[in-house]
Protein backbone atom coordinates (compact mmCIF):
# COMPACT_ATOMS: atom_id res chain seq x y z
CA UNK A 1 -26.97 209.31 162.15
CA UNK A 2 -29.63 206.29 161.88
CA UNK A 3 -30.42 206.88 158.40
CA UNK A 4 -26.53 206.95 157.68
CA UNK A 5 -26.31 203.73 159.70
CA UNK A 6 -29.20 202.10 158.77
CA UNK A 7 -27.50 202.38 154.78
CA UNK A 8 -24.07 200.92 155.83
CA UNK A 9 -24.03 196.96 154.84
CA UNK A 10 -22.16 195.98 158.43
CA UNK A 11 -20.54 193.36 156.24
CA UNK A 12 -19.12 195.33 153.59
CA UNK A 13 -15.72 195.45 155.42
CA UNK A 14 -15.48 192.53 156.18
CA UNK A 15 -15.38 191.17 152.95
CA UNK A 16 -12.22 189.99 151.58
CA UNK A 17 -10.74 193.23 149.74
CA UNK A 18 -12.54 195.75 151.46
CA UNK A 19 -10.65 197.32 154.12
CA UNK A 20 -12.21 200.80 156.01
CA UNK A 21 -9.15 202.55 158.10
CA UNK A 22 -10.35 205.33 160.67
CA UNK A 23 -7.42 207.13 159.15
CA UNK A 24 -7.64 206.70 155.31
CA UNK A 25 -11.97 206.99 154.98
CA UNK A 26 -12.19 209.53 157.90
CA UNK A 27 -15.61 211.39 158.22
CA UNK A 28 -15.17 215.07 158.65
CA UNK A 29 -17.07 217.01 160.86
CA UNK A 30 -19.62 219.57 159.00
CA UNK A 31 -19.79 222.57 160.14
CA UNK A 32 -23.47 222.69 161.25
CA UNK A 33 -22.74 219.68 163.21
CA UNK A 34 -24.19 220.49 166.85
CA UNK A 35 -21.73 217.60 168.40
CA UNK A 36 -19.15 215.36 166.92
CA UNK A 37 -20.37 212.26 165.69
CA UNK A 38 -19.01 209.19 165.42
CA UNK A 39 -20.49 206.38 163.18
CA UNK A 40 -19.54 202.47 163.67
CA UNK A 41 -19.01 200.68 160.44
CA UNK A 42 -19.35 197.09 161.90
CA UNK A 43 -18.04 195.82 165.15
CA UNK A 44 -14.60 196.38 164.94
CA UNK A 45 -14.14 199.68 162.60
CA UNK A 46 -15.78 203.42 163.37
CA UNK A 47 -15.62 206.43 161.86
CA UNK A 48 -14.45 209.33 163.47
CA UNK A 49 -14.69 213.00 162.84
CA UNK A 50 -11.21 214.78 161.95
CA UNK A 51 -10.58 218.51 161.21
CA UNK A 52 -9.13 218.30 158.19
CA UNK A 53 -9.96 215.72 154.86
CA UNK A 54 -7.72 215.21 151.92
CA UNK A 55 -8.94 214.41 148.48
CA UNK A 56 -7.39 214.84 145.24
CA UNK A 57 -4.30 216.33 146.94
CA UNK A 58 -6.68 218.86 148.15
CA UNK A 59 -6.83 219.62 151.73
CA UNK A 60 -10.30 221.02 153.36
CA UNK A 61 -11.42 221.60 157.03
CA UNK A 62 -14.10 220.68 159.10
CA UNK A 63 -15.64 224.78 159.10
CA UNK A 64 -14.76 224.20 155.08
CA UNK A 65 -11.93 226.42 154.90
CA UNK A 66 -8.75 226.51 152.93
CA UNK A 67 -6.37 228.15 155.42
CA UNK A 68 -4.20 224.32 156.19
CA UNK A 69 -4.44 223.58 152.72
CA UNK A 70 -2.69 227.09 151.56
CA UNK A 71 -0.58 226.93 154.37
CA UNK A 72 1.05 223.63 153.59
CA UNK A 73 1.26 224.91 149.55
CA UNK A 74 3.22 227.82 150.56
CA UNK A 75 5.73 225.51 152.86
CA UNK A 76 6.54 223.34 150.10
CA UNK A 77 6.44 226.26 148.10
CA UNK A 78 9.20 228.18 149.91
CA UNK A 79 10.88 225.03 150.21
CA UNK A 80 11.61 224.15 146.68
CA UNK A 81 12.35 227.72 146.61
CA UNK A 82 15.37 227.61 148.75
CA UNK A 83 16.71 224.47 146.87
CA UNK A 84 16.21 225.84 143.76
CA UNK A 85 18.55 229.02 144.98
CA UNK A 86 21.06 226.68 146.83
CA UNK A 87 21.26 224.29 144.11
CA UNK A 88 21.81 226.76 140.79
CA UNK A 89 24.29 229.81 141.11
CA UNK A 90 23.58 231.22 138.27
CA UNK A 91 20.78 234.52 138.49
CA UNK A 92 20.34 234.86 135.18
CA UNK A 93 16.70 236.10 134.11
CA UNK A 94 15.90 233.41 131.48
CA UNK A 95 17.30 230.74 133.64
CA UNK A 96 15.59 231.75 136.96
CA UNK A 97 12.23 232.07 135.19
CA UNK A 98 11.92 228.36 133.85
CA UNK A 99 12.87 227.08 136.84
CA UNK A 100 10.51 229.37 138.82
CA UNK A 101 7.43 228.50 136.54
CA UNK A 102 8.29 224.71 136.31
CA UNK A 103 9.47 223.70 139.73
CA UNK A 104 7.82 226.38 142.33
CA UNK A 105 4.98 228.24 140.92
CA UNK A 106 3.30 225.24 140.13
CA UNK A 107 2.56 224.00 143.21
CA UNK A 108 1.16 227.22 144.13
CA UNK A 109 -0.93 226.82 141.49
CA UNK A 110 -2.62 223.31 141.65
CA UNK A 111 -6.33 223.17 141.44
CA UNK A 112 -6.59 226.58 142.24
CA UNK A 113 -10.11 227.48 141.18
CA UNK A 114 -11.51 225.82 143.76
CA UNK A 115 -9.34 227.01 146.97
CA UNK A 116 -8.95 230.35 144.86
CA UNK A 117 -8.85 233.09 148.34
CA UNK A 118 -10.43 235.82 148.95
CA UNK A 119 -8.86 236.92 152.10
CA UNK A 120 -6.36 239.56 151.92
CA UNK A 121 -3.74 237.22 154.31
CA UNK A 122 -4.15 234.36 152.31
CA UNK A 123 -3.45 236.14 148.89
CA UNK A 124 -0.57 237.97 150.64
CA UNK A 125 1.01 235.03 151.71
CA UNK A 126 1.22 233.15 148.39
CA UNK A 127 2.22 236.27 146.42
CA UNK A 128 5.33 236.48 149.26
CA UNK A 129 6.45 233.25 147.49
CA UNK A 130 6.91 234.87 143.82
CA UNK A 131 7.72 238.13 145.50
CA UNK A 132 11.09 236.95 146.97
CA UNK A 133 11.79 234.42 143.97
CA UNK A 134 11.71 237.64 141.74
CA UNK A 135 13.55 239.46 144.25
CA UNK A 136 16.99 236.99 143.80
CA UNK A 137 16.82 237.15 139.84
CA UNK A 138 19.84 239.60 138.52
CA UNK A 139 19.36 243.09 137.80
CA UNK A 140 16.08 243.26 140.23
CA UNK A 141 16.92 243.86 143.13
CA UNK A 142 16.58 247.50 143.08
CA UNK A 143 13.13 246.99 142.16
CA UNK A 144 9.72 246.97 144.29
CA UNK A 145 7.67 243.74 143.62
CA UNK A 146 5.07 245.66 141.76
CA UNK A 147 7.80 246.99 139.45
CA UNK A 148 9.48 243.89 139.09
CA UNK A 149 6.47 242.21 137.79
CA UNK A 150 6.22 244.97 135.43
CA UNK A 151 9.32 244.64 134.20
CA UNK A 152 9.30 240.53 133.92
CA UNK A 153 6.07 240.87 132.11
CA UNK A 154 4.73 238.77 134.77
CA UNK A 155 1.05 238.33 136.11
CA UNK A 156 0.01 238.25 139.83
CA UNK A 157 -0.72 235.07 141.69
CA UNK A 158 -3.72 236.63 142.06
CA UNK A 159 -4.46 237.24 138.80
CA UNK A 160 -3.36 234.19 137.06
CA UNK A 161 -5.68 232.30 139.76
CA UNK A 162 -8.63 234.21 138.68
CA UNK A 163 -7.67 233.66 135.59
CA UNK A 164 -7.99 229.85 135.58
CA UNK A 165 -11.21 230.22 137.48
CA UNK A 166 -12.40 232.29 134.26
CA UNK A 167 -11.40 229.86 131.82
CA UNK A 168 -13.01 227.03 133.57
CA UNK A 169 -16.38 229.55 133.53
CA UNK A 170 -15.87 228.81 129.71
CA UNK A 171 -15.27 225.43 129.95
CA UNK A 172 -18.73 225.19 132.24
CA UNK A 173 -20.35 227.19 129.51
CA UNK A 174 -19.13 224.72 126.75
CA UNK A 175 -20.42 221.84 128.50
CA UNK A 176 -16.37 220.78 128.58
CA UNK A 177 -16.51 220.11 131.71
CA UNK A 178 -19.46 218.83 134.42
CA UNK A 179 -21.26 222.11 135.79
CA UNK A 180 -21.04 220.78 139.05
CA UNK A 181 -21.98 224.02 141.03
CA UNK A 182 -25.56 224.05 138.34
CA UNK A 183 -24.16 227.38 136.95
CA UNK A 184 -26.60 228.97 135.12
CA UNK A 185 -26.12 231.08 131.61
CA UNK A 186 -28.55 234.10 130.02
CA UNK A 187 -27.76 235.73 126.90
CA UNK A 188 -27.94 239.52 127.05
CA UNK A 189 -27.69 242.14 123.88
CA UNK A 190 -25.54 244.28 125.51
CA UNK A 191 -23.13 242.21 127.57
CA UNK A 192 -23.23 238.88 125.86
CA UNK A 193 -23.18 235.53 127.49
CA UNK A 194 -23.84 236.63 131.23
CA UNK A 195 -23.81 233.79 134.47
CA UNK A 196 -26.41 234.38 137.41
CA UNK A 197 -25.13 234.36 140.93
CA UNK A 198 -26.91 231.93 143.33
CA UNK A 199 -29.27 233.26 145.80
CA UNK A 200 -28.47 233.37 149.70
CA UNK A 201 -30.92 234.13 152.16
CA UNK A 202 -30.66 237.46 153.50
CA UNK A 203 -30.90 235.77 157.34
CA UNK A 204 -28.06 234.08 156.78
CA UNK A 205 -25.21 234.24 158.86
CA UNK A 206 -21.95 236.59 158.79
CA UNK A 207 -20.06 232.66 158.37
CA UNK A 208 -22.56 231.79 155.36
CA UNK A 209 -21.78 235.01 153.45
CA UNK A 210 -18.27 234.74 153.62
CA UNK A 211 -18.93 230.87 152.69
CA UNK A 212 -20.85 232.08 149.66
CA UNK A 213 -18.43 234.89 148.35
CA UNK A 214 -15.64 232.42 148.33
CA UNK A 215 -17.25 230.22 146.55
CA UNK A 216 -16.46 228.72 142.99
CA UNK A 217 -19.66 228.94 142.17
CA UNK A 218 -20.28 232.67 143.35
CA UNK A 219 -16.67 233.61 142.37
CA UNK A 220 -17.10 232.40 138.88
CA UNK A 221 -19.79 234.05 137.67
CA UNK A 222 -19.19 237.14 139.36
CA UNK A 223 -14.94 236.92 137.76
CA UNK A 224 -17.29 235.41 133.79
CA UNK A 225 -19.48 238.70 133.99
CA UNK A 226 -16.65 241.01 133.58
CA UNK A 227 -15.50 239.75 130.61
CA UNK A 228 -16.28 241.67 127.35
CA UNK A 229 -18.73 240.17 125.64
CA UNK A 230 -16.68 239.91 122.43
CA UNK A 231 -13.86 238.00 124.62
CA UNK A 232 -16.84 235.65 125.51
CA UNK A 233 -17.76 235.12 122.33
CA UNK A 234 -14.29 233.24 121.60
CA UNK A 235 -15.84 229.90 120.06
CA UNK A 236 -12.71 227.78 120.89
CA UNK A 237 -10.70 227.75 123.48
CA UNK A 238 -7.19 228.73 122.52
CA UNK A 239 -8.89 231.72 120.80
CA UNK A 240 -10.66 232.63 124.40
CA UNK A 241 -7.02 232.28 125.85
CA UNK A 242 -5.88 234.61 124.22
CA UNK A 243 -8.03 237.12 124.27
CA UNK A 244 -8.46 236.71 127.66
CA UNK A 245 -4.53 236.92 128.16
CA UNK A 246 -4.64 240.74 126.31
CA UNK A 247 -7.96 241.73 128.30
CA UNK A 248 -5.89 241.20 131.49
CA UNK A 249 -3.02 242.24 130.22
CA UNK A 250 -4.88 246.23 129.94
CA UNK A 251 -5.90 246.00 133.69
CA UNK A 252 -3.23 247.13 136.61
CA UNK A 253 -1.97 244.72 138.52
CA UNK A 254 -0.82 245.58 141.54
CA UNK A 255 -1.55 242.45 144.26
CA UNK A 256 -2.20 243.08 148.21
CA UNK A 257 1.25 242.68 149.89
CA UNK A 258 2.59 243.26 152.86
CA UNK A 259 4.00 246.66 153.45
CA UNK A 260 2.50 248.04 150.47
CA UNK A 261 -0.87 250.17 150.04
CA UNK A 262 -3.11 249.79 146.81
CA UNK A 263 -6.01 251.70 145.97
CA UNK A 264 -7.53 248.40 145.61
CA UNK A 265 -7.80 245.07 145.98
CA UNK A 266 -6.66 243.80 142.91
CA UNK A 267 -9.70 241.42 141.77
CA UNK A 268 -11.32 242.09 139.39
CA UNK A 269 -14.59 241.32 140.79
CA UNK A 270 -13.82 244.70 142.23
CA UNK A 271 -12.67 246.44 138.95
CA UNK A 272 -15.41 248.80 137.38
CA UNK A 273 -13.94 251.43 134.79
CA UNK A 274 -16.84 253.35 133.84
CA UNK A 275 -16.40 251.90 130.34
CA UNK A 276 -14.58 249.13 128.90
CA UNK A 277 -12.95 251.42 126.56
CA UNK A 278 -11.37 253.11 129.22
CA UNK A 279 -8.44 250.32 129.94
């Protein structure tokens, strides 16, 4: 906390046009903080330690989870949902899917790569949104969500979020956009373009693991390496788009939802055919 204080110019604030607000520039509280701290700015502003930040729309907590941030999604989620029912009559297929895509599924969708979840609740509770959207469109009803998705030629929540996390893996590969998380890339014979996964210390703790798996950059490579290599290969984008879009179109998708049993989990950081050829 000295060091941090020792680097604040007390006068900063103070200055005409700079304003600090204990509510707008809060300091969140790190999880391997032994105490909350607070930090005083100059003699009439301090900084105190909240549970949860926004940035970017983006909402994280203080143990650098995504639960309140997914949480809120869903709520506005669900609730454009139910105007979006109460508002147009009509249940016609064509009709129901452009407003889905435009007006609800895109706010389940925003900057999803980096909140992307791995926990089983968490995934179940954002597919519930598409589940019961496709559940009012005519003709469906009759139909289990797995089935319906099927039948709408639809992808997964789950799916479609790792599949944005793969084409940013290309982008980070490209150099199109800032490699952040200092993703490294090796080129292989047999498997092409192939990204290494980070190291973690195997003391660390139960918390850390979990921390790691979720991850963008453990996620990313892990989601990159099970590519084909000639999908990898794709030197522009649109190209990689869609050949990634018919790779994942061969793979089951079957989410994690509630009152349903898969064989498993859906990701396909967990899918390993004993051969490519065999999808």
């Amino acid at each position: 906390s000295s060091d941090l204080s020792s680097g604040i110019n007390a006068e900063w604030p103070l200055r005409p046009g700079n304003h600090l607000h204990n509510t707008k520039d809060p300091l969140s509280e790190l999880p391997f903080h032994i105490e909350a701290l607070c930090y005083k700015v100059s003699c009439e502003i301090t900084l105190f330690p909240v549970e949860n930040v926004r940035d970017l729309g983006v909402k994280v907590s203080s143990n650098l989870s995504w639960s309140k941030h997914i949480g809120e999604m869903v709520a506005k989620a669900r609730s454009k949902l139910s105007w979006v029912l109460s508002v147009f009559k009509t249940r016609d297929r064509v009709v129901m899917m452009t407003l889905y895509k435009s007006l609800v599924r895109s706010l389940l969708e925003y900057c999803c790569p980096l909140w992307d979840p791995v926990k089983t609740t968490e995934i179940q509770l954002l597919e519930g949104v598409q589940r019961t959207f496709t559940s009012r469109i005519g003709g469906l009803c009759d139909m289990n969500y797995w089935e319906r998705l099927s039948h709408l030629k639809l992808m997964s929540l789950q799916r479609r979020r790792e599949r944005y996390v793969i084409l940013m893996m290309w982008k980070t590969y490209h150099n199109v956009v800032p490699n952040s998380c200092n993703i490294k890339f090796v080129e292989t014979t047999r498997y092409g373009t192939k990204a290494v996964l980070p190291s973690l210390s195997k003391s660390s703790s139960m918390r850390n693991q979990t921390l790691y798996d979720s991850s963008f950059a453990v996620r990313g490579p892990k989601l990159w390496n099970k590519v084909p290599s000639d999908v990898k290969a794709e030197r522009t984008f649109d190209s990689f788009k869609t050949s990634l879009s018919k790779f994942l179109a061969l793979i089951p998708d079957n989410p994690p939802i509630s009152g349903y049993t898969s064989s498993w989990s859906n990701s396909l950081v967990d899918y390993t055919p004993s051969r490519w050829s065999d999808i």
